[in-house]
Protein backbone atom coordinates (compact mmCIF):
# COMPACT_ATOMS: atom_id res chain seq x y z
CA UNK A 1 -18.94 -29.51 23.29
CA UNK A 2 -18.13 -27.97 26.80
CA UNK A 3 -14.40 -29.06 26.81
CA UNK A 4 -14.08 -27.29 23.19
CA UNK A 5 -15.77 -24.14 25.02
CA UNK A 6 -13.53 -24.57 27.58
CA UNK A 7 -10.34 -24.32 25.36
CA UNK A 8 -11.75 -21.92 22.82
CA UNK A 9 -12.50 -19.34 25.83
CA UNK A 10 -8.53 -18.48 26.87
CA UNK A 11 -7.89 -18.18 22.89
CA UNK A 12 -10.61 -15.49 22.68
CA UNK A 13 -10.25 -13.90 25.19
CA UNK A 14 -6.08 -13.61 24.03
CA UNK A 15 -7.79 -12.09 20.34
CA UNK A 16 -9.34 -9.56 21.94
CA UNK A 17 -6.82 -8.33 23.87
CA UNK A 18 -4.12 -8.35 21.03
CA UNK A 19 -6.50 -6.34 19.30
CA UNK A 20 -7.61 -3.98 21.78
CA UNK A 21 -8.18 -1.07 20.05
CA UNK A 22 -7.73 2.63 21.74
CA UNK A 23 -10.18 3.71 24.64
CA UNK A 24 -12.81 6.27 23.05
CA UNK A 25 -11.56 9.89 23.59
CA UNK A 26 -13.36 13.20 23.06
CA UNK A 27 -12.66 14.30 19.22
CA UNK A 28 -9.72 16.16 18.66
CA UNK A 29 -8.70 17.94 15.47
CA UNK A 30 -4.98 18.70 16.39
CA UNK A 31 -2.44 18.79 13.26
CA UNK A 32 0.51 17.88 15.51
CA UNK A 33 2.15 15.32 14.07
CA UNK A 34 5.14 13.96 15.83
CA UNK A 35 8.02 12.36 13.87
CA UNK A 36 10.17 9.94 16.13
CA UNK A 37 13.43 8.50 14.73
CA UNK A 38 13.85 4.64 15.09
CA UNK A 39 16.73 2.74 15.48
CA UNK A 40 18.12 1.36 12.29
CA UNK A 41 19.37 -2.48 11.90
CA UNK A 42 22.77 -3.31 11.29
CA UNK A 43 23.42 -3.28 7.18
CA UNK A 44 26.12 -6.18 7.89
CA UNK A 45 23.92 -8.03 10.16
CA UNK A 46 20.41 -7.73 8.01
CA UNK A 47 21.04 -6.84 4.75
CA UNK A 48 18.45 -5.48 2.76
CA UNK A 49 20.01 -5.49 -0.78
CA UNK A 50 19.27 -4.01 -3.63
CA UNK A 51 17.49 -1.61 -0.76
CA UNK A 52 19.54 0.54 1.45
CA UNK A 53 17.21 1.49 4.08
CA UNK A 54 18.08 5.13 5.10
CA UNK A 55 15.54 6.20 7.61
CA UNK A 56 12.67 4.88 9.69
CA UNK A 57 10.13 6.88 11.98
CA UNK A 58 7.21 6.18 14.11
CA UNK A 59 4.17 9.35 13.37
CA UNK A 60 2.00 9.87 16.20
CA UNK A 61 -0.82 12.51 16.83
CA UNK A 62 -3.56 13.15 19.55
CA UNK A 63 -5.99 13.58 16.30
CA UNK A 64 -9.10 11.59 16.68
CA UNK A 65 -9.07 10.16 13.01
CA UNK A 66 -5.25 9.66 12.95
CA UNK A 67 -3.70 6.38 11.71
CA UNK A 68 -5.14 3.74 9.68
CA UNK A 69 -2.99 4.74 6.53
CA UNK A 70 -3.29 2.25 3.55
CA UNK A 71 -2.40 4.66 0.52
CA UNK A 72 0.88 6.72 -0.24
CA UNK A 73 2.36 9.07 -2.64
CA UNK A 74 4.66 11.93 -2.99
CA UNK A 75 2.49 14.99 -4.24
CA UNK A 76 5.65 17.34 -4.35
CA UNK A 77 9.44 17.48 -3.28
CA UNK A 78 9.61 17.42 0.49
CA UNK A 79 6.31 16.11 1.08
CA UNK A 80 4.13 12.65 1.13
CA UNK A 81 0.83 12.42 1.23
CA UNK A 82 -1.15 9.41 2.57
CA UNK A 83 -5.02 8.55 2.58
CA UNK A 84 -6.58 6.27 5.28
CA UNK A 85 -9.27 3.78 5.70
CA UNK A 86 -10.63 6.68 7.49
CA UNK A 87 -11.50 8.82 4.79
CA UNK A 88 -8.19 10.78 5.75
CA UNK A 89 -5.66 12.67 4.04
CA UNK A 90 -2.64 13.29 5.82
CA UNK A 91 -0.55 15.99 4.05
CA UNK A 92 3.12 15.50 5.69
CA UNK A 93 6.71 16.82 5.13
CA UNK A 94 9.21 14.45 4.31
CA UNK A 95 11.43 14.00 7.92
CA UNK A 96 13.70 16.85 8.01
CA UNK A 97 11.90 18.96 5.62
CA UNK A 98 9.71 22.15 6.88
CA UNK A 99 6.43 22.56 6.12
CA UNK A 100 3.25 21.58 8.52
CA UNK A 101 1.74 18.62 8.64
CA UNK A 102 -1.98 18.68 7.77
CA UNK A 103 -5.13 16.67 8.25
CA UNK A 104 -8.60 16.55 6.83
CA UNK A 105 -11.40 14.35 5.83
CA UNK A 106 -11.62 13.24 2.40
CA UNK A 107 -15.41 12.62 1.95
CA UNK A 108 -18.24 14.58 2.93
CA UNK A 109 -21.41 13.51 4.72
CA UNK A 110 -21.73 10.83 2.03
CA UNK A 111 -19.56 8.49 4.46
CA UNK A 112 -21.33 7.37 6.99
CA UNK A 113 -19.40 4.58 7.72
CA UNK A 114 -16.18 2.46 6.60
CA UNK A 115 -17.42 0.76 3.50
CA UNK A 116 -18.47 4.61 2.38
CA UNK A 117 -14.73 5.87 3.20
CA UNK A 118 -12.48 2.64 3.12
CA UNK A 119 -8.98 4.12 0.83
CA UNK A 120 -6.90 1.25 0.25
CA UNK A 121 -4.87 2.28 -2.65
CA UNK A 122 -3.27 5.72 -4.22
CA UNK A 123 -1.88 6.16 -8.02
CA UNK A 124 -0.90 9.92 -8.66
CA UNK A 125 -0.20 11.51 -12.20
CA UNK A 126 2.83 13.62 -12.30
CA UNK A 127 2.12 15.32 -14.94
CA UNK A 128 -1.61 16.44 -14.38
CA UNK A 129 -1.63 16.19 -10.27
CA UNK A 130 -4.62 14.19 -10.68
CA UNK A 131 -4.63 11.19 -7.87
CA UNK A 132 -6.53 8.01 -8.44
CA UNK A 133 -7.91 6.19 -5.68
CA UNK A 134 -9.39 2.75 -4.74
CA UNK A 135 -12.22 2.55 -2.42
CA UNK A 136 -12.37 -1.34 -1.40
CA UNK A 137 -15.50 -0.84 0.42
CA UNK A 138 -17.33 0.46 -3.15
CA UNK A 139 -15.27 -1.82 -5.22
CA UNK A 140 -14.71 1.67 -6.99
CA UNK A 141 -11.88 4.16 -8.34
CA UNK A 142 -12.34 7.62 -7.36
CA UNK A 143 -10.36 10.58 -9.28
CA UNK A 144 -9.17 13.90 -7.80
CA UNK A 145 -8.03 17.20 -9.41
CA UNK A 146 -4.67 18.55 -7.94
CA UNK A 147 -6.73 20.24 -5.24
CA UNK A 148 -7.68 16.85 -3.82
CA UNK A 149 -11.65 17.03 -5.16
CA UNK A 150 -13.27 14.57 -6.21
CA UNK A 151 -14.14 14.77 -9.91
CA UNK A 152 -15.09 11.34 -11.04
CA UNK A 153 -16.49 7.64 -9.71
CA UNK A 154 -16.43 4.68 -11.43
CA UNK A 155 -17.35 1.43 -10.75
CA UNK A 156 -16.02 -1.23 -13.18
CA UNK A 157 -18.38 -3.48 -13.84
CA UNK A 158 -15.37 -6.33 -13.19
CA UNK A 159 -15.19 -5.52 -9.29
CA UNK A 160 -18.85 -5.73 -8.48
CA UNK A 161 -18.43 -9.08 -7.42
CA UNK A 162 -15.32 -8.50 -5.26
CA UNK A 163 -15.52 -8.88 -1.37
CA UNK A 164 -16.28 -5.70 0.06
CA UNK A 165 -13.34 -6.44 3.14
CA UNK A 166 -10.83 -7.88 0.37
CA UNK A 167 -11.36 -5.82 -2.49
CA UNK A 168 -9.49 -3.51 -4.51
CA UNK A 169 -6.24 -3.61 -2.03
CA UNK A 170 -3.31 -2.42 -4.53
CA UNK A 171 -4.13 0.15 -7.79
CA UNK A 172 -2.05 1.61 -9.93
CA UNK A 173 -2.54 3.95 -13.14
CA UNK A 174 0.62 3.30 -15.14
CA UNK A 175 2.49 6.25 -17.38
CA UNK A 176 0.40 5.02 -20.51
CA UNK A 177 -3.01 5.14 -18.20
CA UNK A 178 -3.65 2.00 -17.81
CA UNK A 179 -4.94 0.78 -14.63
CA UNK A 180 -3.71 -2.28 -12.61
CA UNK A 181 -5.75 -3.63 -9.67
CA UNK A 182 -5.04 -6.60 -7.27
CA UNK A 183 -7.75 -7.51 -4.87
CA UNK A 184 -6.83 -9.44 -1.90
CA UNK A 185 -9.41 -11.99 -1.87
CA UNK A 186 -7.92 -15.11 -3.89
CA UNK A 187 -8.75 -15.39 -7.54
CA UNK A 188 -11.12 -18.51 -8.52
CA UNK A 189 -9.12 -21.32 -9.50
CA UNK A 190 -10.45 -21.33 -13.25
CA UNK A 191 -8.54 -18.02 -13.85
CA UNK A 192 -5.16 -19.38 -12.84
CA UNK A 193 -4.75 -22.54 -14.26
CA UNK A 194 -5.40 -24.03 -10.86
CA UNK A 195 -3.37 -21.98 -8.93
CA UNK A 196 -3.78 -20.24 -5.86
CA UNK A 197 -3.46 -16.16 -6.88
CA UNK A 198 -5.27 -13.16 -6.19
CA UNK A 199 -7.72 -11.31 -8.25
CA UNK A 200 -6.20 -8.64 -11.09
CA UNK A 201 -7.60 -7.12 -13.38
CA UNK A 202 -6.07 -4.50 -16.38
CA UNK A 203 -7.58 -1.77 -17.36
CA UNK A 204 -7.05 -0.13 -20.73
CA UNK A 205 -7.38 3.34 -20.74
CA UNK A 206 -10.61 5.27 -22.22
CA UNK A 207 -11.06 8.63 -23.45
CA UNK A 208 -12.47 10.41 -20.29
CA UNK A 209 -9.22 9.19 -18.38
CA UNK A 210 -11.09 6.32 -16.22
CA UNK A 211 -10.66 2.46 -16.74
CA UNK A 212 -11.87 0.84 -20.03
CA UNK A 213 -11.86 -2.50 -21.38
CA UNK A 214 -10.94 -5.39 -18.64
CA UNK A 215 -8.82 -8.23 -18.85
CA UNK A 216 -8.64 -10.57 -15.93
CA UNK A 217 -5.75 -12.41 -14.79
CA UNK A 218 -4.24 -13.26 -11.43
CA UNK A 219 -1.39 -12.21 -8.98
CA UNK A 220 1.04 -14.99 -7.34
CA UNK A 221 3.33 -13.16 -4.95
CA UNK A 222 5.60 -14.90 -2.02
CA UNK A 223 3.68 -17.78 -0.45
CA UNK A 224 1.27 -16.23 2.21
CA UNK A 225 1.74 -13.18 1.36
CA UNK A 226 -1.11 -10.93 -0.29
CA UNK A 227 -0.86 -7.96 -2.44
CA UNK A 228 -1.00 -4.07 -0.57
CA UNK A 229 0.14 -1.74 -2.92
CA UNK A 230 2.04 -1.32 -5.96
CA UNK A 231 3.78 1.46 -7.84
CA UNK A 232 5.92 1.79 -11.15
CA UNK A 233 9.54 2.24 -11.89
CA UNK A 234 10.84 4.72 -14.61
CA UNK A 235 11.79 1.30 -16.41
CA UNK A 236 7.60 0.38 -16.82
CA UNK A 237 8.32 -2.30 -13.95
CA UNK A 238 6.28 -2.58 -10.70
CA UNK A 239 7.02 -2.92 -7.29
CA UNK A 240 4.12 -4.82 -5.14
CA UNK A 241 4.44 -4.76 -1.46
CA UNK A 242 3.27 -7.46 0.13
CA UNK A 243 1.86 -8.58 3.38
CA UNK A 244 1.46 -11.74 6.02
CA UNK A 245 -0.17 -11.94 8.86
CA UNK A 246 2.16 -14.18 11.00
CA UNK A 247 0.57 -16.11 14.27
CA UNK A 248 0.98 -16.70 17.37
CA UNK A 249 -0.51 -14.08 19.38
CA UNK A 250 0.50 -11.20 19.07
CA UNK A 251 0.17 -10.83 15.72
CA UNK A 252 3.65 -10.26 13.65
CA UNK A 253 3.19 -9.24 10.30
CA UNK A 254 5.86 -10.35 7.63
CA UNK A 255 6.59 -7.64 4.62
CA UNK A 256 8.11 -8.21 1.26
CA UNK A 257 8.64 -6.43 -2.07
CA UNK A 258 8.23 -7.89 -5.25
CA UNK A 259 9.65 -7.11 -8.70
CA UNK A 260 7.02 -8.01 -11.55
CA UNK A 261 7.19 -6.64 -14.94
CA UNK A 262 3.33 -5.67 -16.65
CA UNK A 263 4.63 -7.30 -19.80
CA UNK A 264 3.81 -10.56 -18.82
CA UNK A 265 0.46 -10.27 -17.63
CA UNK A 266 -2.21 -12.19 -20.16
CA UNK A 267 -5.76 -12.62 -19.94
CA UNK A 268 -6.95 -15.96 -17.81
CA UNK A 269 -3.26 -16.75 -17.05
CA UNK A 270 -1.32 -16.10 -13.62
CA UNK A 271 1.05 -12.80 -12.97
CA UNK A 272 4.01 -13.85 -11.08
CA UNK A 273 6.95 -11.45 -9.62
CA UNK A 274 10.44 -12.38 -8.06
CA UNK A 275 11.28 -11.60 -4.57
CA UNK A 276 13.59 -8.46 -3.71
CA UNK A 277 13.42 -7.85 -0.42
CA UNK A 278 12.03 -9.07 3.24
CA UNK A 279 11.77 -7.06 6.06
CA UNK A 280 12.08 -10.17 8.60
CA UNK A 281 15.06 -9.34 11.43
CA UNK A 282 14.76 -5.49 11.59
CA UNK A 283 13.13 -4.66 14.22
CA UNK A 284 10.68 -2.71 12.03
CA UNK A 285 8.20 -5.39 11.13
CA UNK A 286 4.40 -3.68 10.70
CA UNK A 287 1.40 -3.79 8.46
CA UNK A 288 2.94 -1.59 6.01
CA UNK A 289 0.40 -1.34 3.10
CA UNK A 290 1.28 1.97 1.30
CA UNK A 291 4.36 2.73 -1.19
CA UNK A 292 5.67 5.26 -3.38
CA UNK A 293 8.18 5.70 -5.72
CA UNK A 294 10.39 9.40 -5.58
CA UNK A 295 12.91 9.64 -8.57
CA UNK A 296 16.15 11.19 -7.39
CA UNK A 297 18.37 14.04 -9.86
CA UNK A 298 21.11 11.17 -10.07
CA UNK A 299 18.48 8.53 -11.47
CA UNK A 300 18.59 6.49 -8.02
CA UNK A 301 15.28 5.85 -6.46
CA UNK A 302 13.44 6.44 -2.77
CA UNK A 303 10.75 4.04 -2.17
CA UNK A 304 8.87 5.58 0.93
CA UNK A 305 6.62 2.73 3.17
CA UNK A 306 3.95 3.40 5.38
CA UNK A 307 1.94 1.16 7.87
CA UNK A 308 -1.43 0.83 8.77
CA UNK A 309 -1.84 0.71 12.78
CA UNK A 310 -5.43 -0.65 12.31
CA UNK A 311 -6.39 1.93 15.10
CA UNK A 312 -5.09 -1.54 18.01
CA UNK A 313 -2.67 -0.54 20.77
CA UNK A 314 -0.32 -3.28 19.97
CA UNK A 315 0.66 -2.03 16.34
CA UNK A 316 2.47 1.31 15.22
CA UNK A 317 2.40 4.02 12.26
CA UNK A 318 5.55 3.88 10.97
CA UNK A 319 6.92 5.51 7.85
CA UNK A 320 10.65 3.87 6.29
CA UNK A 321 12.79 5.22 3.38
CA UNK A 322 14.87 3.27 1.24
CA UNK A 323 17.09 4.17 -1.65
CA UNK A 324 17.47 2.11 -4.57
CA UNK A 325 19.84 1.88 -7.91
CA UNK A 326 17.55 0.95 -11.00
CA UNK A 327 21.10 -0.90 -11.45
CA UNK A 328 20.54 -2.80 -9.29
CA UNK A 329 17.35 -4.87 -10.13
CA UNK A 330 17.54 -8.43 -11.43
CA UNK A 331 16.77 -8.11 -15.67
CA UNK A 332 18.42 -4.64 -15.95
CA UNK A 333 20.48 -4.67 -18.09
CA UNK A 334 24.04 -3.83 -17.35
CA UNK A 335 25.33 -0.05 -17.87
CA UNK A 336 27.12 1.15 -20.73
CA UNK A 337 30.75 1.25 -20.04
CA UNK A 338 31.92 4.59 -21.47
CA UNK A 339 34.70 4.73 -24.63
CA UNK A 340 38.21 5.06 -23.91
């Protein structure tokens, strides 16, 4: 027993340093957020295709509740805005855009602590300005009127037995208001045939807006990798982003997107997605667990990324662009060639 103490010691004591977290500071409320260009890899050297990644910034601010963003969407033109699992909405113009960046709680008094105020995933309606959002520490979906106020809770009776630290990780409520939700705890063997996915569920739309019926499958992504956040394409197919935590110490985290199309999704029976894109070799590797989806006039595409920084000194909060041609994706089918 004492030589295993002996060799665990050096290996905790390495843990808690990678994940030293920030020294406790007197609270500070400042709205400064500062926007830092990053170097951008080499296209011929790490190519990203069908992506073209266009920009990538690191956001840091002397604001006590900064960071920790796990939600993203674009609320207008110019602008993104990103919930934490904080509480926090951070109201942000797009880089090179004006316009001030803002920051405020989202819950009152009610959240006393981080299973009260835990945001892990964002789904916004563009035509009502209603946002949806998934609280993993409730196991809940909250909605909010375009002022960002909380109208309704509701607590599907399908998530109540879902770990309250691997939860609801990736929602979205699709154009015909259904709801999608991937938890990242690993789905019971019985619902995938055996396999090894995470928990979904499908929700079909009810009259008050909020998640009916339920129909439980499972998610199978990249090996290792578990589901963040999802959003849809203008085609009714979904992007996930995915995540791995990648060892030794420090921690590297490994990021890919998946292309999985809603259609194939039954009841009891595994979801599976193909592949697009790894982030591996840029130089820009994080725990990026938010995404959106901004259609562009010429029917191209910006996917915006965000990371969460999990409030430790060894991790960043950076936010990436990429542009995308629907064209592009594997299954599309090929444009129309105009008549002579």
């Amino acid at each position: 027993m004492l030589r295993r103490l002996l060799i665990l010691l050096p290996i905790l004591a390495l843990v808690a340093t990678v994940w030293l977290r920030d020294p406790p500071h007197r609270h500070n409320s400042s709205q400064i957020v500062a926007v830092t260009p990053l170097a951008l890899p080499d296209p011929v050297a790490v190519s990203l295709a069908p992506f073209s990644l266009t920009g990538a910034w690191r956001l840091t601010s002397a604001n006590s509740n900064f960071g920790g963003y796990s939600a993203l969407v674009v609320p207008a033109p110019g602008w993104l805005r990103a919930y934490s699992d904080l509480g926090q909405r951070l109201e942000l113009p797009q880089p090179g855009r004006p316009g001030q960046a803002f920051q405020a709680a989202l819950f009152g008094r009610e959240a006393h602590d981080k299973s009260m105020r835990d945001v892990e995933a964002a789904s916004r309606d563009p035509r009502t300005g209603e946002t949806w959002l998934a609280a993993e520490g409730r196991n809940a979906l909250l909605r909010l009127d375009s002022g960002g106020r909380i109208t309704a809770r509701f607590a599907p009776p399908a998530m109540r037995g879902w770990p309250v630290n691997s939860g609801a990780e990736a929602m979205l409520r699709r154009a015909d208001g259904s709801f999608l939700i991937l938890a990242e705890a690993y789905a019971e063997s019985s619902w995938t045939g055996g396999g090894t996915g995470h928990e979904a569920l499908r929700f079909a739309p009810q009259r008050d807006g909020g998640p009916g019926r339920a129909e439980r499958f499972s998610f199978i992504g990249p090996a290792g990798f578990r589901p963040t956040d999802m959003a849809e394409l203008p085609d009714g197919r979904i992007l996930v982003l995915t995540r791995r935590l990648r060892w030794p110490m420090p921690p590297r985290f490994g990021t890919q997107i998946v292309l999985a199309d809603p259609r194939q999704i039954a009841p009891g029976r595994p979801w599976r997605g193909t592949p697009l894109v790894s982030l591996e070799g840029t130089g820009l590797e994080e725990n990026y667990e938010g995404l959106a989806i901004e259609p562009l006039a010429d029917g191209r595409l910006t996917i915006w990324l965000t990371s969460d920084a999990n409030g430790a000194v060894t991790q960043r909060t950076l936010l990436l662009r990429l542009e995308l041609d629907p064209a592009n994706l594997p299954g599309t089918p090929a444009k129309q060639k105009a008549p002579d």
